[in-house]
C-alpha atoms as a PDB file:
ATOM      1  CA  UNK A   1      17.161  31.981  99.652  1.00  0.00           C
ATOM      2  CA  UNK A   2      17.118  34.774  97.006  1.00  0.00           C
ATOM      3  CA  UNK A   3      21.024  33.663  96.671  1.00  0.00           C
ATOM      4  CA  UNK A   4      20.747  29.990  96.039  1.00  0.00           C
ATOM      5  CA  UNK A   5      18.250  30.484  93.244  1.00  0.00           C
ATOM      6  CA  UNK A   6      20.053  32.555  91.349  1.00  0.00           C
ATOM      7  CA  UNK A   7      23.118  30.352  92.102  1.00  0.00           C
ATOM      8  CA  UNK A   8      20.970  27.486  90.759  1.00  0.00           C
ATOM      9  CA  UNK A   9      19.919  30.048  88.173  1.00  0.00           C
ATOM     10  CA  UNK A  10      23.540  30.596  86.686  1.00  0.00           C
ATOM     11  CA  UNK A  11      24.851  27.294  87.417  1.00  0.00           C
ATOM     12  CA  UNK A  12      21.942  25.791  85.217  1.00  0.00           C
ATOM     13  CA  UNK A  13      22.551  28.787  82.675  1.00  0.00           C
ATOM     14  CA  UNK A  14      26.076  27.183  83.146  1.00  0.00           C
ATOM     15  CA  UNK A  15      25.311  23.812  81.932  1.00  0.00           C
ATOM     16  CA  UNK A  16      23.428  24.863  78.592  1.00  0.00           C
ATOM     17  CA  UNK A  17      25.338  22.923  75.427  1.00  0.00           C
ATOM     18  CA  UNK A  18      26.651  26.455  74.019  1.00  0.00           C
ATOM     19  CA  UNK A  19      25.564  26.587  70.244  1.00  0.00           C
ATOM     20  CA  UNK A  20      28.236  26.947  67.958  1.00  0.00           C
ATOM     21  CA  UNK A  21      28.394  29.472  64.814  1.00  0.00           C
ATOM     22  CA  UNK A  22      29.508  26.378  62.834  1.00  0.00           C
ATOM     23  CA  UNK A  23      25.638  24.987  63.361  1.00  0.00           C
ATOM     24  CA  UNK A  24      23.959  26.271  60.602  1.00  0.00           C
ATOM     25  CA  UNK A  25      19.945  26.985  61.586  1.00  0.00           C
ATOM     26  CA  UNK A  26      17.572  24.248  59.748  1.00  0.00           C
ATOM     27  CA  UNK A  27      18.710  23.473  55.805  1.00  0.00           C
ATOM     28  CA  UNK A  28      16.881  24.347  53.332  1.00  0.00           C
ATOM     29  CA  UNK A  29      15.030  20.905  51.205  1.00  0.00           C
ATOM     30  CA  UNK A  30      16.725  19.120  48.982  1.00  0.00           C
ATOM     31  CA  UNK A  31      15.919  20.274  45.341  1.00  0.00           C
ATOM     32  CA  UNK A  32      16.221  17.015  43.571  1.00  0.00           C
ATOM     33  CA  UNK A  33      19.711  17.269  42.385  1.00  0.00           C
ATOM     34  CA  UNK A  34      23.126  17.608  43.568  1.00  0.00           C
ATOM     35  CA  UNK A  35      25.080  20.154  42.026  1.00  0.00           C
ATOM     36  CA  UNK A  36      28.388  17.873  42.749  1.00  0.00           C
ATOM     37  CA  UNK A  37      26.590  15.215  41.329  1.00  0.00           C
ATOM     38  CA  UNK A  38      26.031  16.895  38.030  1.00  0.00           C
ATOM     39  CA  UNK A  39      30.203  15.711  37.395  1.00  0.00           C
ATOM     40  CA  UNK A  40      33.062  18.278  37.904  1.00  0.00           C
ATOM     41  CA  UNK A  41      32.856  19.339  34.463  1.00  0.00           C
ATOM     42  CA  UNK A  42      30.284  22.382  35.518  1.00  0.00           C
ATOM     43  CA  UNK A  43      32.446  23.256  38.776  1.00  0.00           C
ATOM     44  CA  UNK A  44      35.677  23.599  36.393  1.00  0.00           C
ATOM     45  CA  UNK A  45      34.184  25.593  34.055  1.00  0.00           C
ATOM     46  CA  UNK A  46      32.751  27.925  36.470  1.00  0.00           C
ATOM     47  CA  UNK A  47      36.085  27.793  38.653  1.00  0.00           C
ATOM     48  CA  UNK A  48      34.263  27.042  41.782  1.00  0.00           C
ATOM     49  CA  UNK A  49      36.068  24.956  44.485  1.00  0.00           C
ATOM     50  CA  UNK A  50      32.688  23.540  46.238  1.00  0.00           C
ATOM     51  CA  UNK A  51      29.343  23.856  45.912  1.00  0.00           C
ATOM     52  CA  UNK A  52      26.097  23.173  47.965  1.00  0.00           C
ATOM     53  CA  UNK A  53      22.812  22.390  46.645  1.00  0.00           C
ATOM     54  CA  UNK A  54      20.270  22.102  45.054  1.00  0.00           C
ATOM     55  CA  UNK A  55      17.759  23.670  47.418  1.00  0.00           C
ATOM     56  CA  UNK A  56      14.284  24.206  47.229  1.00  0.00           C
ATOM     57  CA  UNK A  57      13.152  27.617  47.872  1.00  0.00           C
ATOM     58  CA  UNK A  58      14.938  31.075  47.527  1.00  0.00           C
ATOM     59  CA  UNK A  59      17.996  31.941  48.756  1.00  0.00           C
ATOM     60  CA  UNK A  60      17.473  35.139  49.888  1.00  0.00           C
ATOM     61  CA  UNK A  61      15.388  36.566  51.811  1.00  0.00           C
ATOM     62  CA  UNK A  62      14.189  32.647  52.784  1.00  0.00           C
ATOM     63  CA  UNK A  63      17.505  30.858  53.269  1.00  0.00           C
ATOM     64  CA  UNK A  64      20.017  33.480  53.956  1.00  0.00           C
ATOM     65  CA  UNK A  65      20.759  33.079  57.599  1.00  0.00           C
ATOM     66  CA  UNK A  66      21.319  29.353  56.789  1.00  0.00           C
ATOM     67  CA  UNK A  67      23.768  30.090  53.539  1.00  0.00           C
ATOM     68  CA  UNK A  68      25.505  32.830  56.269  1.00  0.00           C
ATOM     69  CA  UNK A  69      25.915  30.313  59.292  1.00  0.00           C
ATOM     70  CA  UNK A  70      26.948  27.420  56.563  1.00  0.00           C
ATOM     71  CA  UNK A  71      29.663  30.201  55.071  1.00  0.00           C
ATOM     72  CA  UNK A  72      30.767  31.282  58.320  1.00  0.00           C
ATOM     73  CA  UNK A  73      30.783  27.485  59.982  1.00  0.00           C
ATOM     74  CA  UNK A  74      32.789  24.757  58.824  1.00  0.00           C
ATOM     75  CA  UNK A  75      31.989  25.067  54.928  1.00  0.00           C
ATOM     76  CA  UNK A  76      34.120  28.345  54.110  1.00  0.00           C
ATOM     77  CA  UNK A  77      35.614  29.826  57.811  1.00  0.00           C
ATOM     78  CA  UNK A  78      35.726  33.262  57.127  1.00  0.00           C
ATOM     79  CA  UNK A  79      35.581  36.525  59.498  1.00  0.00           C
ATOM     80  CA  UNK A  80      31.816  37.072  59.348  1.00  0.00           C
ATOM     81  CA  UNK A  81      30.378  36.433  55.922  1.00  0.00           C
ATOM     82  CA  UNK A  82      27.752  39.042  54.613  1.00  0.00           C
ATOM     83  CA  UNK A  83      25.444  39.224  52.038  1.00  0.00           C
ATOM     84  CA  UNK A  84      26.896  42.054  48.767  1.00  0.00           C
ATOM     85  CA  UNK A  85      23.674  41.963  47.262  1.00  0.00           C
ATOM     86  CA  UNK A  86      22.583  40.549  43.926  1.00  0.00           C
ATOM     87  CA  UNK A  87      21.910  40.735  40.681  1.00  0.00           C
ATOM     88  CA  UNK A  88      18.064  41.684  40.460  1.00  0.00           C
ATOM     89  CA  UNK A  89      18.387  44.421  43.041  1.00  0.00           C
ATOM     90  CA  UNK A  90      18.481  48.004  41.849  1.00  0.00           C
ATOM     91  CA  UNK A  91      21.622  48.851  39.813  1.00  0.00           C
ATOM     92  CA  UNK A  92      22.480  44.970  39.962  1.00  0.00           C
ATOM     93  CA  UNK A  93      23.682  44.876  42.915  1.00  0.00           C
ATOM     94  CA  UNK A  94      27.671  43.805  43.229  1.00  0.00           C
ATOM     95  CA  UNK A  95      27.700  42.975  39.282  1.00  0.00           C
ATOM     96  CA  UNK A  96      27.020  44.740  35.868  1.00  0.00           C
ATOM     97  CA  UNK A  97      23.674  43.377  35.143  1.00  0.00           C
ATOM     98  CA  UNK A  98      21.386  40.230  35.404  1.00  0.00           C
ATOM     99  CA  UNK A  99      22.002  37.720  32.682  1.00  0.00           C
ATOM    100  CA  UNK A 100      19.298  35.154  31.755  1.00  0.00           C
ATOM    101  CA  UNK A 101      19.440  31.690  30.817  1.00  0.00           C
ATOM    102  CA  UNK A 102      21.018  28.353  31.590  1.00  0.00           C
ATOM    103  CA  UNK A 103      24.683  29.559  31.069  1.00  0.00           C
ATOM    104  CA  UNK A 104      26.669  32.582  30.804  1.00  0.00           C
ATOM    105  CA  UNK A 105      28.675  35.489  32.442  1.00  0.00           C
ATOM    106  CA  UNK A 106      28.566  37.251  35.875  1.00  0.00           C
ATOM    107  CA  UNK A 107      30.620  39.977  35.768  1.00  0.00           C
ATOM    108  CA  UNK A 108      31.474  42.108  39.124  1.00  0.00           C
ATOM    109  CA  UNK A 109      31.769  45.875  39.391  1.00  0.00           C
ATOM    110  CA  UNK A 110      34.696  45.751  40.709  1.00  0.00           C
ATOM    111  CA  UNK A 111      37.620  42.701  40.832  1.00  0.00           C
ATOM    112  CA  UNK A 112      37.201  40.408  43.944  1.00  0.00           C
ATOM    113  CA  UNK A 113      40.712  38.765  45.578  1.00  0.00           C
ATOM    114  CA  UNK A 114      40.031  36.448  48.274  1.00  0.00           C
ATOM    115  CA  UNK A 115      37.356  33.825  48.785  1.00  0.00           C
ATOM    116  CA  UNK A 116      33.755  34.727  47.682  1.00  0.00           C
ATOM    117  CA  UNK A 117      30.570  32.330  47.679  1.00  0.00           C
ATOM    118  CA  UNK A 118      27.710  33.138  44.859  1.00  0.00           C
ATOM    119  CA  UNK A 119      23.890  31.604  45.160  1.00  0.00           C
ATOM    120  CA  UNK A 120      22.411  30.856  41.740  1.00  0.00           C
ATOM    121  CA  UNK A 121      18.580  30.837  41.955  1.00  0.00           C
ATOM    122  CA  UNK A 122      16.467  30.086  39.107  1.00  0.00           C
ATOM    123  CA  UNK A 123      12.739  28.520  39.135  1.00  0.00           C
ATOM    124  CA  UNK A 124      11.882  27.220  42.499  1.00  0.00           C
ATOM    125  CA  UNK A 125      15.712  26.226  43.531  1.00  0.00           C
ATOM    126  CA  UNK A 126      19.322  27.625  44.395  1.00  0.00           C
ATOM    127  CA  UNK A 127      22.561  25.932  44.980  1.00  0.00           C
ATOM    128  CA  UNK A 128      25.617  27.967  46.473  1.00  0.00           C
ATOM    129  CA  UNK A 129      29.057  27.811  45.050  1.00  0.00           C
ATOM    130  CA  UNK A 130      32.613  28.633  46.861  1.00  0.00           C
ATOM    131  CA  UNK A 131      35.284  30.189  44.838  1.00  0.00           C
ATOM    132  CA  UNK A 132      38.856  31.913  45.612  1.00  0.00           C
ATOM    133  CA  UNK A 133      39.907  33.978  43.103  1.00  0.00           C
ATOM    134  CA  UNK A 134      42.480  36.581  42.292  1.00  0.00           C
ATOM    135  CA  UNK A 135      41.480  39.964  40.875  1.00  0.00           C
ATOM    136  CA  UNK A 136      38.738  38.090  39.631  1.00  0.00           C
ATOM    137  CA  UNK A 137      36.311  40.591  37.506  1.00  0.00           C
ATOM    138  CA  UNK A 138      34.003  37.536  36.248  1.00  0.00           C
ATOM    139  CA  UNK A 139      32.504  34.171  36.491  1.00  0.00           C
ATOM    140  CA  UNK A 140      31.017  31.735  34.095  1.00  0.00           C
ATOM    141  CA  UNK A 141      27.842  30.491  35.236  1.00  0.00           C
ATOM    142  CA  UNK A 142      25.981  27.294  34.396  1.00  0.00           C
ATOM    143  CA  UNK A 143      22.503  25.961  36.238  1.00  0.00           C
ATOM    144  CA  UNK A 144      23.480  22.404  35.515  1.00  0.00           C
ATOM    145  CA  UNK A 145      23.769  21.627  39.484  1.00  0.00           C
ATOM    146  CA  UNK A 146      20.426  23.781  40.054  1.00  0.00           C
ATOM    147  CA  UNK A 147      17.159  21.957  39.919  1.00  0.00           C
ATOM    148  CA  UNK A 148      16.068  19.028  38.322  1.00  0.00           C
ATOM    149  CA  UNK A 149      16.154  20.602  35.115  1.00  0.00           C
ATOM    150  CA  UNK A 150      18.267  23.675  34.572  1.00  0.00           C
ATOM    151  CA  UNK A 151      16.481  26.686  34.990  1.00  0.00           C
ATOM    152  CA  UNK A 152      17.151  29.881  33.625  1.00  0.00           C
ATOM    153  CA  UNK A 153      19.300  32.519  36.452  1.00  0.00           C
ATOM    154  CA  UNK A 154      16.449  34.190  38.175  1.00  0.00           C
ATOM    155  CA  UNK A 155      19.424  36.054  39.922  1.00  0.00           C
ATOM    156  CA  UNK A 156      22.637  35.295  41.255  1.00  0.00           C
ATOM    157  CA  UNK A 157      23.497  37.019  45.519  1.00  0.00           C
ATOM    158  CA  UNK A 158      27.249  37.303  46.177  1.00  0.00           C
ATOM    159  CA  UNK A 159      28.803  36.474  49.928  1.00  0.00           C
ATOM    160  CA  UNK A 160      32.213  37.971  50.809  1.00  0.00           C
ATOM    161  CA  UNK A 161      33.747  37.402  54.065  1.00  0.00           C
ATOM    162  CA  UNK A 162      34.638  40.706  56.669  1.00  0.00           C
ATOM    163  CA  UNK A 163      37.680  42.085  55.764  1.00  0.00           C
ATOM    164  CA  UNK A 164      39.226  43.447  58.695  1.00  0.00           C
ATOM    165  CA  UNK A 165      41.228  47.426  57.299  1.00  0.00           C
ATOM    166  CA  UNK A 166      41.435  49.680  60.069  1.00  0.00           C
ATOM    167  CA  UNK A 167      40.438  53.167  59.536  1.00  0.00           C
ATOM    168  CA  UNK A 168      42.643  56.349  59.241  1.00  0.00           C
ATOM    169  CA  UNK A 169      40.765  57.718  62.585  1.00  0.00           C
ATOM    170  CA  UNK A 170      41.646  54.269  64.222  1.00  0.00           C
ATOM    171  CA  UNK A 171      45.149  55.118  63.960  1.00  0.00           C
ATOM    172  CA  UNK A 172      45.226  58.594  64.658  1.00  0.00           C
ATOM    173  CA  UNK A 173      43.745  57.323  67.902  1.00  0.00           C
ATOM    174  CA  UNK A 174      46.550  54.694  68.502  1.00  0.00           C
ATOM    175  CA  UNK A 175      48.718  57.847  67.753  1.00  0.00           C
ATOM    176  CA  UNK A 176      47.152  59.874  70.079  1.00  0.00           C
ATOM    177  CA  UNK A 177      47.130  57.580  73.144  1.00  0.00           C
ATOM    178  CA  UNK A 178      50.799  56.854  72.809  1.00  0.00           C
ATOM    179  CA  UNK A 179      51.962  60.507  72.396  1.00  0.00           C
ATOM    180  CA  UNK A 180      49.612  60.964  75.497  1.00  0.00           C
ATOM    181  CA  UNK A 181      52.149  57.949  77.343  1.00  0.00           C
ATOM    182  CA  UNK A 182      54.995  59.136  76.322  1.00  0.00           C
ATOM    183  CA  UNK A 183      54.028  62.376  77.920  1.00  0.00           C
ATOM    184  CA  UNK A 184      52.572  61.308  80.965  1.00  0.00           C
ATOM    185  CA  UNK A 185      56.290  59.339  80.867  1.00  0.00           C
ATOM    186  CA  UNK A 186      58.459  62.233  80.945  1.00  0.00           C
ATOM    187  CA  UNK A 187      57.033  64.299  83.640  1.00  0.00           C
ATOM    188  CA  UNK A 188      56.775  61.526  85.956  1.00  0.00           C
ATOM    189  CA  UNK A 189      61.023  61.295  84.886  1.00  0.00           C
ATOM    190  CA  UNK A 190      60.978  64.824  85.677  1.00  0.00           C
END
Protein backbone atom coordinates (compact mmCIF):
# COMPACT_ATOMS: atom_id res chain seq x y z
CA UNK A 1 0.00 0.00 0.00
CA UNK A 2 2.89 2.19 1.28
CA UNK A 3 4.26 1.50 -2.49
CA UNK A 4 1.38 2.63 -4.59
CA UNK A 5 1.14 5.95 -2.80
CA UNK A 6 4.28 6.97 -3.27
CA UNK A 7 4.03 5.63 -6.87
CA UNK A 8 0.94 7.88 -7.13
CA UNK A 9 3.08 10.33 -5.19
CA UNK A 10 5.91 10.62 -7.94
CA UNK A 11 3.83 9.94 -10.83
CA UNK A 12 1.63 13.06 -9.82
CA UNK A 13 5.02 14.93 -8.91
CA UNK A 14 5.57 13.65 -12.55
CA UNK A 15 2.81 15.44 -14.18
CA UNK A 16 3.50 19.03 -12.62
CA UNK A 17 3.87 21.71 -15.79
CA UNK A 18 7.77 22.24 -14.93
CA UNK A 19 8.29 26.12 -14.61
CA UNK A 20 10.66 27.47 -16.86
CA UNK A 21 13.59 30.11 -15.98
CA UNK A 22 12.29 32.03 -19.03
CA UNK A 23 8.92 32.83 -16.76
CA UNK A 24 9.75 35.78 -15.12
CA UNK A 25 7.83 35.93 -11.39
CA UNK A 26 4.86 38.69 -11.48
CA UNK A 27 5.93 42.20 -13.48
CA UNK A 28 6.28 44.97 -11.93
CA UNK A 29 3.11 47.94 -12.90
CA UNK A 30 3.24 49.77 -15.66
CA UNK A 31 4.68 53.32 -14.93
CA UNK A 32 2.75 55.31 -17.41
CA UNK A 33 5.20 55.39 -20.18
CA UNK A 34 7.03 53.23 -22.46
CA UNK A 35 10.53 53.82 -22.71
CA UNK A 36 10.36 52.45 -26.55
CA UNK A 37 7.65 54.64 -26.97
CA UNK A 38 9.56 57.73 -26.06
CA UNK A 39 11.09 57.26 -30.14
CA UNK A 40 14.56 55.64 -30.75
CA UNK A 41 16.21 58.84 -30.51
CA UNK A 42 16.91 58.22 -26.50
CA UNK A 43 17.92 54.39 -27.13
CA UNK A 44 20.61 55.67 -29.84
CA UNK A 45 21.99 58.09 -27.85
CA UNK A 46 22.39 55.93 -24.94
CA UNK A 47 23.54 52.91 -27.27
CA UNK A 48 21.10 50.56 -25.78
CA UNK A 49 19.72 47.72 -28.01
CA UNK A 50 16.27 47.21 -25.93
CA UNK A 51 14.76 48.45 -23.18
CA UNK A 52 11.88 47.53 -20.72
CA UNK A 53 9.80 49.83 -18.83
CA UNK A 54 8.60 52.11 -17.28
CA UNK A 55 7.82 50.41 -13.99
CA UNK A 56 6.38 51.53 -10.98
CA UNK A 57 8.28 50.84 -7.94
CA UNK A 58 12.08 50.23 -7.31
CA UNK A 59 14.12 48.07 -8.98
CA UNK A 60 16.05 46.77 -6.46
CA UNK A 61 15.52 45.37 -3.66
CA UNK A 62 11.50 45.27 -4.92
CA UNK A 63 11.78 44.06 -8.51
CA UNK A 64 15.05 42.36 -8.78
CA UNK A 65 14.16 38.74 -9.01
CA UNK A 66 11.75 39.79 -11.82
CA UNK A 67 14.56 42.08 -13.82
CA UNK A 68 16.94 38.65 -13.09
CA UNK A 69 14.37 35.97 -14.43
CA UNK A 70 13.39 38.61 -17.43
CA UNK A 71 17.48 38.90 -18.12
CA UNK A 72 18.07 35.36 -17.80
CA UNK A 73 14.63 34.24 -19.83
CA UNK A 74 13.90 35.08 -23.23
CA UNK A 75 14.75 38.98 -23.05
CA UNK A 76 18.73 38.74 -22.88
CA UNK A 77 19.73 34.61 -22.55
CA UNK A 78 22.69 34.82 -20.68
CA UNK A 79 24.55 32.21 -18.22
CA UNK A 80 22.94 33.38 -14.97
CA UNK A 81 22.57 37.13 -14.79
CA UNK A 82 23.53 38.82 -11.38
CA UNK A 83 23.10 41.92 -9.89
CA UNK A 84 27.01 44.26 -9.85
CA UNK A 85 25.57 46.63 -7.63
CA UNK A 86 24.75 50.29 -8.17
CA UNK A 87 25.40 53.54 -8.07
CA UNK A 88 24.09 54.75 -4.52
CA UNK A 89 25.73 51.88 -2.71
CA UNK A 90 28.93 52.55 -0.82
CA UNK A 91 31.88 53.47 -3.10
CA UNK A 92 29.25 53.55 -6.08
CA UNK A 93 29.04 50.41 -6.60
CA UNK A 94 30.31 49.08 -10.31
CA UNK A 95 30.73 52.92 -11.47
CA UNK A 96 32.67 56.14 -10.44
CA UNK A 97 29.95 57.97 -8.76
CA UNK A 98 26.13 58.76 -8.82
CA UNK A 99 25.22 61.47 -11.26
CA UNK A 100 21.95 63.45 -10.84
CA UNK A 101 19.55 64.71 -13.18
CA UNK A 102 17.57 63.92 -16.30
CA UNK A 103 20.69 63.21 -18.53
CA UNK A 104 24.24 62.52 -18.30
CA UNK A 105 27.20 60.03 -17.86
CA UNK A 106 27.61 56.59 -16.15
CA UNK A 107 30.92 55.76 -16.13
CA UNK A 108 32.17 52.07 -14.97
CA UNK A 109 35.24 51.28 -12.89
CA UNK A 110 36.40 49.19 -15.04
CA UNK A 111 35.57 48.59 -19.14
CA UNK A 112 32.69 46.04 -19.69
CA UNK A 113 32.89 43.66 -23.15
CA UNK A 114 29.96 41.58 -23.58
CA UNK A 115 26.28 42.19 -22.98
CA UNK A 116 25.30 44.18 -19.80
CA UNK A 117 21.65 45.39 -18.75
CA UNK A 118 21.47 48.81 -16.49
CA UNK A 119 18.07 49.81 -14.38
CA UNK A 120 17.59 53.58 -14.23
CA UNK A 121 15.40 54.49 -11.21
CA UNK A 122 14.41 57.90 -10.47
CA UNK A 123 11.11 59.15 -8.49
CA UNK A 124 8.71 56.36 -8.06
CA UNK A 125 9.76 54.39 -11.48
CA UNK A 126 12.62 52.35 -13.32
CA UNK A 127 12.91 51.06 -16.78
CA UNK A 128 15.80 48.50 -17.70
CA UNK A 129 17.96 48.87 -20.72
CA UNK A 130 20.08 46.02 -22.71
CA UNK A 131 23.33 46.98 -24.19
CA UNK A 132 26.45 45.00 -25.82
CA UNK A 133 29.33 46.82 -25.81
CA UNK A 134 33.03 46.53 -26.39
CA UNK A 135 35.53 47.76 -23.80
CA UNK A 136 32.87 49.97 -22.99
CA UNK A 137 34.08 52.39 -19.93
CA UNK A 138 30.73 54.62 -20.17
CA UNK A 139 27.18 55.23 -20.98
CA UNK A 140 25.08 58.23 -21.68
CA UNK A 141 22.04 58.22 -19.75
CA UNK A 142 18.72 59.94 -20.36
CA UNK A 143 15.25 59.37 -18.14
CA UNK A 144 13.18 60.20 -21.16
CA UNK A 145 11.66 56.44 -21.21
CA UNK A 146 11.36 56.61 -17.21
CA UNK A 147 8.15 57.91 -15.77
CA UNK A 148 5.67 60.09 -16.94
CA UNK A 149 7.82 62.92 -16.58
CA UNK A 150 11.56 62.45 -16.48
CA UNK A 151 12.84 62.21 -13.20
CA UNK A 152 16.10 62.93 -12.02
CA UNK A 153 18.61 59.30 -11.66
CA UNK A 154 17.89 58.30 -8.14
CA UNK A 155 20.53 55.55 -9.06
CA UNK A 156 21.35 53.44 -11.81
CA UNK A 157 22.04 48.94 -10.75
CA UNK A 158 24.15 47.19 -13.41
CA UNK A 159 23.35 43.27 -14.51
CA UNK A 160 26.17 41.27 -16.13
CA UNK A 161 25.69 37.80 -17.14
CA UNK A 162 28.09 34.67 -15.43
CA UNK A 163 31.10 34.48 -17.13
CA UNK A 164 32.24 31.08 -17.04
CA UNK A 165 36.86 31.35 -16.44
CA UNK A 166 38.01 28.38 -14.79
CA UNK A 167 40.36 28.76 -12.00
CA UNK A 168 44.17 28.02 -11.86
CA UNK A 169 43.31 25.22 -9.02
CA UNK A 170 40.63 23.83 -11.52
CA UNK A 171 43.31 22.96 -13.79
CA UNK A 172 45.91 21.85 -11.64
CA UNK A 173 43.21 19.36 -10.72
CA UNK A 174 42.52 18.29 -14.40
CA UNK A 175 46.41 17.99 -14.32
CA UNK A 176 46.52 15.99 -11.50
CA UNK A 177 43.87 13.37 -12.36
CA UNK A 178 45.41 12.71 -15.72
CA UNK A 179 49.05 12.32 -14.50
CA UNK A 180 47.28 10.00 -11.88
CA UNK A 181 45.80 7.88 -15.38
CA UNK A 182 48.58 7.88 -17.06
CA UNK A 183 50.18 6.25 -14.09
CA UNK A 184 47.71 3.91 -13.10
CA UNK A 185 48.23 3.16 -17.20
CA UNK A 186 51.69 2.11 -17.15
CA UNK A 187 51.81 -0.28 -14.35
CA UNK A 188 48.86 -2.07 -15.44
CA UNK A 189 51.31 -2.26 -19.07
CA UNK A 190 53.85 -3.43 -16.79
Amino acid sequence: MKRFFLGLTVASALALPAVSSAQAPNPPAPGGVSCAGTANAHLIFMGAVKCLGSYSGNDVPNNEAWILATLNGAWAPGTGWSTMGKSDDAAFGPFQGNPGGTTGTLTFDAPITGDFAISLKGGNFFSLYLFSGTNQSAVNFTMAGVGTQPPGLSHATLYRPATVVPEPSTYALLATGLAGIMFARRRRRA
